[in-house]
Protein backbone atom coordinates (compact mmCIF):
# COMPACT_ATOMS: atom_id res chain seq x y z
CA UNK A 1 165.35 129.54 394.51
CA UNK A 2 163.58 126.43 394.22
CA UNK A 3 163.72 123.79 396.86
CA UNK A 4 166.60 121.01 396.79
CA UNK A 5 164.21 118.11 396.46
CA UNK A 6 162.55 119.94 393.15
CA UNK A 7 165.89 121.06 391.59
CA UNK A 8 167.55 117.40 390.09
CA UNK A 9 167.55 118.11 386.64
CA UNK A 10 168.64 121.55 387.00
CA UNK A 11 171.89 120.70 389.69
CA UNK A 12 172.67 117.66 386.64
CA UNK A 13 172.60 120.47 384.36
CA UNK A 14 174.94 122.69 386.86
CA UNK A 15 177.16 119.78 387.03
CA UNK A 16 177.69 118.89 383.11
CA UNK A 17 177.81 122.64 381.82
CA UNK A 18 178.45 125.08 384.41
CA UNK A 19 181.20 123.53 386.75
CA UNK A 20 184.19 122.88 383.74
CA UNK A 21 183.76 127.00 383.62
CA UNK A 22 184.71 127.30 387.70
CA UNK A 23 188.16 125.32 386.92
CA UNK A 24 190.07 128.22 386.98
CA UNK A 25 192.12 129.04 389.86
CA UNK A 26 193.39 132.52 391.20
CA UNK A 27 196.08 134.16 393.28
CA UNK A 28 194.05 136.52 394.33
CA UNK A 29 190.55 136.97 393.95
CA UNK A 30 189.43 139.60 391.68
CA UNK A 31 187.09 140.76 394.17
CA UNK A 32 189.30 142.59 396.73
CA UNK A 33 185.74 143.22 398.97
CA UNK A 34 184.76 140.76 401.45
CA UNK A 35 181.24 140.10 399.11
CA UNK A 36 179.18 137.70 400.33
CA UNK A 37 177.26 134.89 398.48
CA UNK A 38 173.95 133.80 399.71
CA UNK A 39 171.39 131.52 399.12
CA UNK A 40 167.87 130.07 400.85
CA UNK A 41 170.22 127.44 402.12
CA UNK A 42 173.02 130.40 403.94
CA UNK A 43 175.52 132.33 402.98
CA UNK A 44 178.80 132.20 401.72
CA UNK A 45 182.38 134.13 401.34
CA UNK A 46 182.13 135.61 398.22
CA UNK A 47 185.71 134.58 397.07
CA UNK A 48 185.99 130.72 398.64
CA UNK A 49 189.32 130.14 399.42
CA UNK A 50 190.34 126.11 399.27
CA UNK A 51 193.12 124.71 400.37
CA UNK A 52 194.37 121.39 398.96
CA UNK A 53 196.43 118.57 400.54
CA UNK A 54 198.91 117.53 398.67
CA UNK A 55 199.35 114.39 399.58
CA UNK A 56 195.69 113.13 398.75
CA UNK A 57 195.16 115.77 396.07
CA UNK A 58 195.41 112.67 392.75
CA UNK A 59 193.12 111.76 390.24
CA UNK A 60 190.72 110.66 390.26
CA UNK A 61 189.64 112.73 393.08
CA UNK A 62 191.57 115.85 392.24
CA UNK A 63 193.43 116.91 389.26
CA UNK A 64 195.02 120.18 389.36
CA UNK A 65 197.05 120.96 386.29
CA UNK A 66 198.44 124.34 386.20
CA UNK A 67 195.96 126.27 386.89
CA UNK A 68 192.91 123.98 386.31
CA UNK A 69 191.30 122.12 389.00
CA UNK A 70 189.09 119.35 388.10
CA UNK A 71 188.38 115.19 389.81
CA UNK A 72 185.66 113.88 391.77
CA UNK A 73 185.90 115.79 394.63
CA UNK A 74 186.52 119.05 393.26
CA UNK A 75 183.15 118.69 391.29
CA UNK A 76 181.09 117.38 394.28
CA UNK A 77 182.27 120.09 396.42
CA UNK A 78 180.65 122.97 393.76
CA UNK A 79 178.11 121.14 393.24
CA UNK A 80 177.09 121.68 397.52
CA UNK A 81 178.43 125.34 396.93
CA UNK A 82 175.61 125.84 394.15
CA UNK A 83 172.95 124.45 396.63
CA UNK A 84 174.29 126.07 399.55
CA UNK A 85 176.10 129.42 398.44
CA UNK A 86 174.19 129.93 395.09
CA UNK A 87 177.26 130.02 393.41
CA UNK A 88 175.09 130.30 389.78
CA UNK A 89 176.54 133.46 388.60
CA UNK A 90 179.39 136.39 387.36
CA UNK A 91 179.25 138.44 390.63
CA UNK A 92 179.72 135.18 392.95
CA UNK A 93 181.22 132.40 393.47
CA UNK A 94 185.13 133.06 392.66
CA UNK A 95 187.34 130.43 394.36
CA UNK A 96 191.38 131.00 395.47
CA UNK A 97 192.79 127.52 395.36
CA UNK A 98 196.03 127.44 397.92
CA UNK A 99 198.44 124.71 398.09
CA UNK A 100 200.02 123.12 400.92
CA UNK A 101 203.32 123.20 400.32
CA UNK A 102 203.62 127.12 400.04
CA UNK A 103 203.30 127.58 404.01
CA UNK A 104 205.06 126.08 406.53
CA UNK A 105 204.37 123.44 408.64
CA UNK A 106 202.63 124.44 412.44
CA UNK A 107 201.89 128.01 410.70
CA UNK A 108 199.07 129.84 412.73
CA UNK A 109 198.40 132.67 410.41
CA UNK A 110 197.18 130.44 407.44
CA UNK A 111 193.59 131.36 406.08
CA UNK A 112 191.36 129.14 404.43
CA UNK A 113 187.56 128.35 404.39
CA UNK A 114 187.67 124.97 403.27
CA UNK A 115 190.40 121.90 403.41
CA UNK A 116 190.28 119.23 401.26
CA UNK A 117 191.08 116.50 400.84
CA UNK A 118 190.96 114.87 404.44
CA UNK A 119 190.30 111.30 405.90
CA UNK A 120 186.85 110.69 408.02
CA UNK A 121 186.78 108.34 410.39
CA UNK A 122 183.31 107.55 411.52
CA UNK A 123 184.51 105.39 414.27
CA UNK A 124 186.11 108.26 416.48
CA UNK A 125 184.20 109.44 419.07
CA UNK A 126 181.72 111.91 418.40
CA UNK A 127 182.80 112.50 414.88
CA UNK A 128 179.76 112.09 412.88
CA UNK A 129 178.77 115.11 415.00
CA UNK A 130 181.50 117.28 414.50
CA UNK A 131 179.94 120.39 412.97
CA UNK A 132 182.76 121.39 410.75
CA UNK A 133 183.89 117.96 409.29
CA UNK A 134 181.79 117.00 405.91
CA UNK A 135 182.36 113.24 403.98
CA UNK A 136 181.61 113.98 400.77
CA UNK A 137 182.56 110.54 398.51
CA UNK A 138 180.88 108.15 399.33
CA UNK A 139 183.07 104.86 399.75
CA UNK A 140 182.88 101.66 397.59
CA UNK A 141 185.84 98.98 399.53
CA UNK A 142 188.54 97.97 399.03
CA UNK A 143 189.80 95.67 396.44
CA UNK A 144 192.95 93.39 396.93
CA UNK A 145 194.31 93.30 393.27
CA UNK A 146 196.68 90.62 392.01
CA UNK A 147 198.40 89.67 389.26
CA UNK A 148 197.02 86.19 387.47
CA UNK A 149 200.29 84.99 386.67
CA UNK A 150 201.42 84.85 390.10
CA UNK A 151 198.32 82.65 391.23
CA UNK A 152 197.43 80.76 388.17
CA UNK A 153 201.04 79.65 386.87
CA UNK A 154 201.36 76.16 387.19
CA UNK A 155 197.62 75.96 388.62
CA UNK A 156 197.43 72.08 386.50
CA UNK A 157 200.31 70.54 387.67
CA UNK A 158 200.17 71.40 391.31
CA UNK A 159 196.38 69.56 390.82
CA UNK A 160 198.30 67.07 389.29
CA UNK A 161 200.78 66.87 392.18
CA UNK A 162 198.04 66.86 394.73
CA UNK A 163 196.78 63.67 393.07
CA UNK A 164 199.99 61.72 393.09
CA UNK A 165 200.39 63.09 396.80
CA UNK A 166 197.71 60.56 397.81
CA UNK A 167 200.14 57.29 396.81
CA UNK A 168 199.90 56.26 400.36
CA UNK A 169 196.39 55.73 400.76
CA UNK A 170 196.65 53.85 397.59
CA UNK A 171 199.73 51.62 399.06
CA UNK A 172 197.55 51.04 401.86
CA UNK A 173 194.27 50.39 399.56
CA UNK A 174 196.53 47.73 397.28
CA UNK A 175 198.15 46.03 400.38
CA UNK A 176 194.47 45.40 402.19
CA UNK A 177 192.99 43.65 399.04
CA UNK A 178 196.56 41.40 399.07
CA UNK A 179 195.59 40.27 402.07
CA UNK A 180 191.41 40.38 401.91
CA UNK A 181 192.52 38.13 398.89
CA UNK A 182 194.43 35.29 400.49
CA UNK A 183 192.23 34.98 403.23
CA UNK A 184 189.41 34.44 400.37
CA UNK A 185 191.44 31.80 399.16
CA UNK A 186 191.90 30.00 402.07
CA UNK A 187 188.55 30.06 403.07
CA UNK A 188 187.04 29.17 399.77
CA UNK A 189 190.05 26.48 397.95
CA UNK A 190 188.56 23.27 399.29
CA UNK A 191 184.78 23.91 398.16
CA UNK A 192 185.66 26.03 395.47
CA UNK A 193 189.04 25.21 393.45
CA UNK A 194 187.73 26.08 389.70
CA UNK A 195 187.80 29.90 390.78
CA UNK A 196 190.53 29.99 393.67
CA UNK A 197 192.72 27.02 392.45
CA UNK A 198 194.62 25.28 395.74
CA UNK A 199 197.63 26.47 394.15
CA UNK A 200 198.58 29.18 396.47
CA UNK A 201 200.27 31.53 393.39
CA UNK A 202 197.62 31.36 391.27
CA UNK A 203 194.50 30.53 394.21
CA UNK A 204 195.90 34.27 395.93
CA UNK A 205 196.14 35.96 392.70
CA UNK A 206 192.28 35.10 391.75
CA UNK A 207 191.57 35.93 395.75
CA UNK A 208 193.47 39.47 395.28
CA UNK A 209 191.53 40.11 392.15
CA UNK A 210 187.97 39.42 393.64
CA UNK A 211 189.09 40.83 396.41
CA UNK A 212 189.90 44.70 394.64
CA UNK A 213 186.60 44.57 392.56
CA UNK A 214 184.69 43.77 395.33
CA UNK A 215 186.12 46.35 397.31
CA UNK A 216 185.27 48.97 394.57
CA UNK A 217 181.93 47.85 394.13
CA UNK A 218 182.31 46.93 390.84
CA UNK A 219 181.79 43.14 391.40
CA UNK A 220 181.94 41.38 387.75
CA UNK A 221 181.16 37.95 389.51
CA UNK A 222 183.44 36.39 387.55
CA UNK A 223 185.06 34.99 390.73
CA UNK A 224 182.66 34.48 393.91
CA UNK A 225 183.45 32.28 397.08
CA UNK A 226 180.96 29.37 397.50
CA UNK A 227 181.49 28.54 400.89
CA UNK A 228 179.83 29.86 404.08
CA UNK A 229 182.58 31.27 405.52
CA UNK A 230 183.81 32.56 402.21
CA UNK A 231 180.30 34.34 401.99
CA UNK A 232 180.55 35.79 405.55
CA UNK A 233 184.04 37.14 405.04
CA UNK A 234 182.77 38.68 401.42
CA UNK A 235 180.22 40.64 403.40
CA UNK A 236 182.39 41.92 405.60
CA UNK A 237 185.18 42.87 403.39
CA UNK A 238 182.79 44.50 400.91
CA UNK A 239 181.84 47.09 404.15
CA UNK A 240 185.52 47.74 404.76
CA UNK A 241 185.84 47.92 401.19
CA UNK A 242 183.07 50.63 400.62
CA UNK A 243 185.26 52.83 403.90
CA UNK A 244 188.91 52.37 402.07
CA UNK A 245 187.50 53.81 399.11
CA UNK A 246 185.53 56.66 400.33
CA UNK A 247 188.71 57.24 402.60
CA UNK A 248 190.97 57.38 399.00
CA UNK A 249 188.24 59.76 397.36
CA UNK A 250 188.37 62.02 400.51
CA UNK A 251 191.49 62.15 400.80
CA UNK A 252 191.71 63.46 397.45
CA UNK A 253 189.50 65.75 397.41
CA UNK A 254 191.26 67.00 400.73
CA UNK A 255 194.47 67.91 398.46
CA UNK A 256 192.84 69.39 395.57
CA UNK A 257 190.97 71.59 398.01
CA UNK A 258 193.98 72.39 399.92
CA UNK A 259 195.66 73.29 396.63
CA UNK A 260 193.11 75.30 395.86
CA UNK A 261 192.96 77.61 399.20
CA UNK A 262 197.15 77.61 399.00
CA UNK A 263 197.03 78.69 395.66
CA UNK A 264 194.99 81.94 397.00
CA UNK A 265 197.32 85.08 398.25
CA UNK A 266 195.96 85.98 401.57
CA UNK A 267 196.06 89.24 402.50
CA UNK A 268 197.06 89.20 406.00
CA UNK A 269 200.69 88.55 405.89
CA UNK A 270 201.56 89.61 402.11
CA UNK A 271 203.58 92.07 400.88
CA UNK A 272 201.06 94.80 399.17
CA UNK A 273 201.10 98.16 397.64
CA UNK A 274 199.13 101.18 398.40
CA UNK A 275 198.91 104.72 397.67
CA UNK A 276 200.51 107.03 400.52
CA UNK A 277 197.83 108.31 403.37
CA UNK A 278 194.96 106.53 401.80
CA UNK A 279 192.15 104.81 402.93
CA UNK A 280 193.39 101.05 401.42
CA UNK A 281 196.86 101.72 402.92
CA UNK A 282 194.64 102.04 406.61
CA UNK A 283 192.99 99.34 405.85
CA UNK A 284 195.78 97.11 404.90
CA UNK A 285 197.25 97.82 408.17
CA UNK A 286 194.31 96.94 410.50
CA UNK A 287 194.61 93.44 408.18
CA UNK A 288 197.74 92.89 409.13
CA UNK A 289 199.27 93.24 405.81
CA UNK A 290 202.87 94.53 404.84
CA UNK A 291 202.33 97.83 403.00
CA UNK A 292 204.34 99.38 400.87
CA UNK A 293 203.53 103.39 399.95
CA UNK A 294 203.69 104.30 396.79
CA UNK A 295 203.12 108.29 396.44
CA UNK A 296 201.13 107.49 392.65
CA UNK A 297 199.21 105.35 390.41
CA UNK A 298 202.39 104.90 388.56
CA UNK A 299 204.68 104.09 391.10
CA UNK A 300 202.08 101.47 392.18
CA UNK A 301 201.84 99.88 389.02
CA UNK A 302 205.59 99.58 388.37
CA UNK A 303 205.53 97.45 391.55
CA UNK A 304 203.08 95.85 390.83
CA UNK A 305 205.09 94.63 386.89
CA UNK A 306 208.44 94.30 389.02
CA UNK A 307 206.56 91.80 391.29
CA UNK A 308 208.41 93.54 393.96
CA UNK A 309 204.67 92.93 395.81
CA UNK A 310 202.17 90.23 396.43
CA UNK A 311 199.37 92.58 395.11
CA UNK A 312 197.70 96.08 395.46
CA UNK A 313 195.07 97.97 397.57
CA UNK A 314 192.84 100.35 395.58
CA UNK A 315 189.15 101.59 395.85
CA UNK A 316 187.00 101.42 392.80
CA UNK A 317 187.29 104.84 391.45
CA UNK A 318 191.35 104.49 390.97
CA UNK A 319 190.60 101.18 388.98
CA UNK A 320 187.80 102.18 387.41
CA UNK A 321 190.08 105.33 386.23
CA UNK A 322 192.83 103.20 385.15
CA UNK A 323 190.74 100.61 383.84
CA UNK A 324 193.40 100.48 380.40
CA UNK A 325 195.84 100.27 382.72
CA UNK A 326 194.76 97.09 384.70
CA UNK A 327 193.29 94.64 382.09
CA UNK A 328 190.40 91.94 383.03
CA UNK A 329 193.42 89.53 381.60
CA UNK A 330 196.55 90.24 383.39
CA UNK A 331 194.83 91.23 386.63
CA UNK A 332 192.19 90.11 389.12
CA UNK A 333 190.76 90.98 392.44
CA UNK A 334 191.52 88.54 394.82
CA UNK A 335 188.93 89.88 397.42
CA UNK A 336 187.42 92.89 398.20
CA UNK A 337 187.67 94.29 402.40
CA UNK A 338 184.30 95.90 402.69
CA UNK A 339 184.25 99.37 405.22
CA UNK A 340 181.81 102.20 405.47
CA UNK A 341 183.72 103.59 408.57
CA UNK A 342 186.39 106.14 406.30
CA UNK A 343 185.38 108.57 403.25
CA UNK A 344 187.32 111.31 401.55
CA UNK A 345 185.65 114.90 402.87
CA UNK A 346 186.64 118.26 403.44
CA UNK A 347 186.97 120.32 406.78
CA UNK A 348 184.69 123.83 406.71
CA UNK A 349 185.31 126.31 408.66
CA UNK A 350 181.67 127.85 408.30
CA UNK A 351 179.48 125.50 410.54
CA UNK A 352 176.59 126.60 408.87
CA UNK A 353 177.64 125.63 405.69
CA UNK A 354 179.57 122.07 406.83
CA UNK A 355 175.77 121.48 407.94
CA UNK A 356 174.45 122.30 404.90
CA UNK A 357 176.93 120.12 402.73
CA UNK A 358 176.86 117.05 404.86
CA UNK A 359 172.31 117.17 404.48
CA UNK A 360 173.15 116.93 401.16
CA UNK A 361 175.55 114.61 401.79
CA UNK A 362 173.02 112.04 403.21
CA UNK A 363 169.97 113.36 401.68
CA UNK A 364 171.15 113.14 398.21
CA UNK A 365 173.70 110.18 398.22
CA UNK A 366 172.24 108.51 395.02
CA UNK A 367 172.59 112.32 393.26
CA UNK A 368 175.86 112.12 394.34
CA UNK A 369 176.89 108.55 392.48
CA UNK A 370 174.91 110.21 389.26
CA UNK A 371 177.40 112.92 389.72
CA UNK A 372 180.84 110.49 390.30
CA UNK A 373 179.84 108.39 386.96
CA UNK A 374 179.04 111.90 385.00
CA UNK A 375 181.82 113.26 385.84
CA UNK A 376 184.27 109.81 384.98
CA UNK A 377 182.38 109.15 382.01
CA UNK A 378 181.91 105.66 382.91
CA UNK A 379 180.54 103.19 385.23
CA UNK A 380 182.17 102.62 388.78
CA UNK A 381 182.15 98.88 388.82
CA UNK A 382 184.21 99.02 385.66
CA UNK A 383 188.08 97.64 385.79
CA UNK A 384 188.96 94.15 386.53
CA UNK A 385 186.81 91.56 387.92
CA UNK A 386 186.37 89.89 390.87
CA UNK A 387 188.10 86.13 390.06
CA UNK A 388 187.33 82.27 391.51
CA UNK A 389 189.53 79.65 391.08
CA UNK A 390 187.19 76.98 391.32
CA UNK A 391 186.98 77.42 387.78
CA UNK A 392 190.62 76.19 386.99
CA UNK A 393 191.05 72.42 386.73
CA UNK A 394 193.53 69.46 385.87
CA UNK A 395 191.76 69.49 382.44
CA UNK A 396 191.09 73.27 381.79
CA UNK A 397 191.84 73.67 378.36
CA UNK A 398 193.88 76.47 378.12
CA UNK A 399 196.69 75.08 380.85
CA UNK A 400 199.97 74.13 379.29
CA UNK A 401 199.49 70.62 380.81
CA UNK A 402 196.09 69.75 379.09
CA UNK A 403 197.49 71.00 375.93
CA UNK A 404 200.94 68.83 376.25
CA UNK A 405 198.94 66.06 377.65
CA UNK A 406 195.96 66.03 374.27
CA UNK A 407 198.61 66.07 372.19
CA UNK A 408 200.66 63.52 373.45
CA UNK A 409 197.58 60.98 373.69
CA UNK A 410 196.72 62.04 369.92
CA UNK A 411 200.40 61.00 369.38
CA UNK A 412 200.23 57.81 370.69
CA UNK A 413 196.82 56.20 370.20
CA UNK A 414 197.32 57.33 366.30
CA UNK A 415 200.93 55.63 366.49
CA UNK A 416 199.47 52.22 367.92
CA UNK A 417 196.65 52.19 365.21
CA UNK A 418 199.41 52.92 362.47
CA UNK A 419 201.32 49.60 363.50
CA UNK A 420 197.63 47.68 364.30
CA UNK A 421 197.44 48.41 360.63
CA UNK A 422 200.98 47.97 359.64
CA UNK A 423 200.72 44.41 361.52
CA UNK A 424 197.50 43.45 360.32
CA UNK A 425 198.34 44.03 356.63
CA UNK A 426 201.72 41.87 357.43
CA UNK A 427 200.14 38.98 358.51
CA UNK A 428 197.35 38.97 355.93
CA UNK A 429 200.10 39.07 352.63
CA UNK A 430 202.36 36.04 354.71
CA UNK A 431 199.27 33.90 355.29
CA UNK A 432 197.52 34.63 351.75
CA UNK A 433 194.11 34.75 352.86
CA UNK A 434 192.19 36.31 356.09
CA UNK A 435 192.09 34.67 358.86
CA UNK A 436 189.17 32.34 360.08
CA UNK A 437 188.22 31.34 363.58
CA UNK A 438 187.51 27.77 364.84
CA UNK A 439 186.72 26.62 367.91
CA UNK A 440 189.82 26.25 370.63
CA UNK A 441 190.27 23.33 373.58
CA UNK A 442 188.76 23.30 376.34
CA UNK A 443 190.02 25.90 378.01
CA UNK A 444 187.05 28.85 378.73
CA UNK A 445 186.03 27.64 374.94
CA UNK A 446 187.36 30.59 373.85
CA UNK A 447 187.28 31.37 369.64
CA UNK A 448 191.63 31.30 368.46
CA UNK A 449 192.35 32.68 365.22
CA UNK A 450 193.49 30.01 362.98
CA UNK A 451 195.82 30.94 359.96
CA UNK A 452 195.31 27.32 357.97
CA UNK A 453 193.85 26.92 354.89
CA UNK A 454 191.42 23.98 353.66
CA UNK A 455 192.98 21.15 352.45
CA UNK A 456 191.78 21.67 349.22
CA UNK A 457 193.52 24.76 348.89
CA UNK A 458 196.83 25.83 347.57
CA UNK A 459 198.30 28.70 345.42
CA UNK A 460 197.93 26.85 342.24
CA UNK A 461 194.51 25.23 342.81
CA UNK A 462 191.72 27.00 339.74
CA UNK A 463 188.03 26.92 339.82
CA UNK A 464 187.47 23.67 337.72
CA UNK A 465 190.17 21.78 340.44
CA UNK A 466 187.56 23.09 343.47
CA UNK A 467 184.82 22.09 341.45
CA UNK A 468 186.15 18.93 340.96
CA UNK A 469 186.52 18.12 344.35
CA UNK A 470 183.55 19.20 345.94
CA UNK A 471 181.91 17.08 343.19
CA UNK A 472 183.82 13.70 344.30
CA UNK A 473 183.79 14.68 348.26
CA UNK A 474 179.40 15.09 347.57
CA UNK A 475 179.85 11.56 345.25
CA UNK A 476 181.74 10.04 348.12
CA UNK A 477 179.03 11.02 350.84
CA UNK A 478 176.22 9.86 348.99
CA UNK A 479 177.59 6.46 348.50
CA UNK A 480 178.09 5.90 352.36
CA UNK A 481 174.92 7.01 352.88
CA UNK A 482 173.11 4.89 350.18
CA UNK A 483 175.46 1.84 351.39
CA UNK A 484 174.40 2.25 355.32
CA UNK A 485 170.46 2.34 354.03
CA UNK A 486 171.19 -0.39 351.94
CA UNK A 487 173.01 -2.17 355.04
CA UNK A 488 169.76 -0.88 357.13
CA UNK A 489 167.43 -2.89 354.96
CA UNK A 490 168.95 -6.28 354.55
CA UNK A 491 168.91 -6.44 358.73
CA UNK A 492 165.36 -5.39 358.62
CA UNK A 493 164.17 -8.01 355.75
CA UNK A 494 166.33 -10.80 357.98
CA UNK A 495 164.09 -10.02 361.13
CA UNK A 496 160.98 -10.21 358.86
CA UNK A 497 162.22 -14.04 358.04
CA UNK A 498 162.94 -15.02 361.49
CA UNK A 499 159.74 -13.96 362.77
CA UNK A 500 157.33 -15.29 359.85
CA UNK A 501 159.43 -19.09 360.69
């Protein structure tokens, strides 16, 4: 036989062709001798007697249906029996498949050469020695699985909730500038009364308005003391501005993060499911979780629809087996508990041949991930994602309360145009003409809209009547102008006869 290390292809080939023909399983070997299989690697019982826990013996690492055998674990385990028994042909390699259940519990006379499947713990003492215990699946985590509608439901408006829970800092924001504000008026009235009047009503009011843009750092300078002291307290209040605000935007930020971490299920504390004696139900305990057994994949899954539970422990190969069963959309990891200390193995009974499954254990672990996706048909990593709510916001587009809240601004701003419109078209038929702007009062010489007509014009005025008299209004111009050059010249010829006498 060829060396391991030179055999790949062929022990693929073994593992895709040969090993759905060993899925048969016996009562009795047909082989009543006591043959014996053997191999460069050692030697072998020629009938291979296996006996399967029940309580760990579901898919996707075994599958026994009638009398067919088949799952992950099943096919890793001939695959070390064709390296290390040469079980490649007619006259060897029969196996006798016994279950649990059919002997009693403490019974010394039971008979097996191999037991499977069983938990290793690398973590007890001395076990990685132990001659006759051999992990044979590698390990991949453990994934907390949750349901999205228990974590995302209502995601917006608690944001939304988290904003309006900082109304205090705002109280306390609004009653500093009240007060920055009068003191800004007091300090700056006598120099200053055009922008903070000495009436105390409308002086504050201008004060509390500098006094909030100023604070902000938005400063239109439409309002500035002139005074020295009104300078010097400007400077200072702008610094205790520039804290109050970044105190407000902290203190934001401080509840939408808080949201955010709430909104995540911790696993320490929760109410999960996991499948009976497995490795996520260990590891839910030593994380202080409240597990719930569930003896299959379907009992899981109904409690999992019930929302009797918080979540779900599973390893990658059960969700990558039920991938149509746990959709990217209904369901998401929440986190994933990394370990390497537990595997699913077998116990041997033949050192030598423990010894020569667990080298190729450890020699050949990326064979042995070739051999877990060939045999699933599909990648590990497949199934439901690993999720992040960071990308959930008050304005995602797909919450309820972005949609109500578009729609109900659409609503509105194309109401208010439809009676700008509506008004607009109102006053333009009562007045009869558009209206013009002149010039107001002194008051910020600001342009009024002014709804009067010329003089000249009336409903029943025509083209020749305008005509008319613009004509007489030009006549009437250029005869004041020719009579005040006319007036002009007689004082100038009158100064010409006083000076020549």
């Amino acid at each position: 036989m060829m060396p391991w290390s030179t055999c790949t292809l062929p022990l693929l080939l073994f593992t895709c062709c040969f090993i759905p023909q060993l899925v048969f399983s016996l009562d009795e070997c047909r082989n009543k001798t006591n043959s014996v299989c053997s191999s460069s690697s050692g030697t072998c019982p020629g009938c291979l007697k296996i006996l399967w826990q029940e309580s760990l013996s579901r898919s996707p690492y075994v599958q026994i249906i009638n009398n067919n055998t088949e799952g992950l674990l099943f096919h890793l385990l001939m695959t070390m029996l064709s390296q290390c028994c040469g079980f490649q042909n007619d006259d060897c390699g029969e196996v006798k498949h016994i279950k649990e259940y059919q002997y009693d519990i403490g019974d010394v006379g039971l008979e097996y050469d191999v037991k499977m499947p069983v938990l290793v713990n690398f973590k007890e003492t001395g076990l990685r020695s132990q001659k006759n215990v051999v992990p044979m699946l590698p390990h991949t985590g453990v994934a907390f699985v949750v349901r999205r509608d228990r974590i995302e439901k209502d995601y917006s408006m608690q944001l939304l909730g988290a904003v309006f829970g900082a109304w205090p800092v705002l109280v306390l924001t609004l009653l500093l500038s009240v007060l920055a504000g009068v003191i800004a008026w007091v300090l700056d009235t006598r120099k200053n009364p055009n922008e903070f009047p000495r009436s105390f009503t409308k002086g504050a009011s201008e004060g509390f308005w500098w006094a909030f843009v100023s604070m902000t750092t938005v400063g239109y300078g439409d309002r500035s003391p002139k005074s020295l002291q009104g300078r010097a307290f400007a400077v200072i209040w702008i610094l205790i501005g520039i804290c109050i605000i970044s105190i407000f935007t902290a203190t934001l930020t401080t509840s939408l993060t808080t949201v955010s971490l709430e909104n995540k299920i911790s696993l320490p504390g929760s109410k999960v499911a996991a499948l009976l004696y497995s490795i996520e139900a260990i590891n839910g305990f030593q994380q202080q979780a409240d597990v719930q057994r569930c003896r299959d994949f379907e009992e899981l899954i109904e409690a999992l629809e019930s929302n009797t539970v918080d979540g779900a422990l599973l390893d990658s190969y059960v969700i990558s087996n039920y991938k149509e069963r746990l959709p990217d959309s209904k369901y998401k990891v929440q986190e994933i508990i990394h370990q390497e200390s537990m595997e699913y193995g077998a116990h041997v009974n033949d050192s030598n041949l423990a010894a020569c499954m667990k080298n190729f254990r450890y020699a050949q672990e990326s064979l042995v991930y070739e051999i877990v996706e060939l045999t699933m048909r599909k990648p590990i990593a497949s199934g439901v994602r690993e999720g992040s709510q960071s990308s959930q916001s008050v304005f995602d587009p797909e919450s309820e309360l972005f949609v109500r809240t578009l729609y109900t601004c659409l609503g509105v701003v194309g109401f208010v145009l439809i009676l700008g419109f509506i008004y607009e078209i109102i006053r333009y038929k009562t007045s009869g003409c558009p209206f013009i702007f002149r010039r107001g009062s002194r008051k910020g010489d600001r342009l009024t809209l002014n709804n009067a007509r010329p003089p000249f014009m009336n409903e029943n005025t025509t083209l020749d009547e305008m005509e008319r008299k613009l004509t007489e209004e030009l006549h009437k111009a250029v005869g004041t102008w020719k009579a005040k050059m006319e007036k002009r010249d007689s004082y100038l010829h009158t100064d010409e006869v006083l000076s020549s006498v």
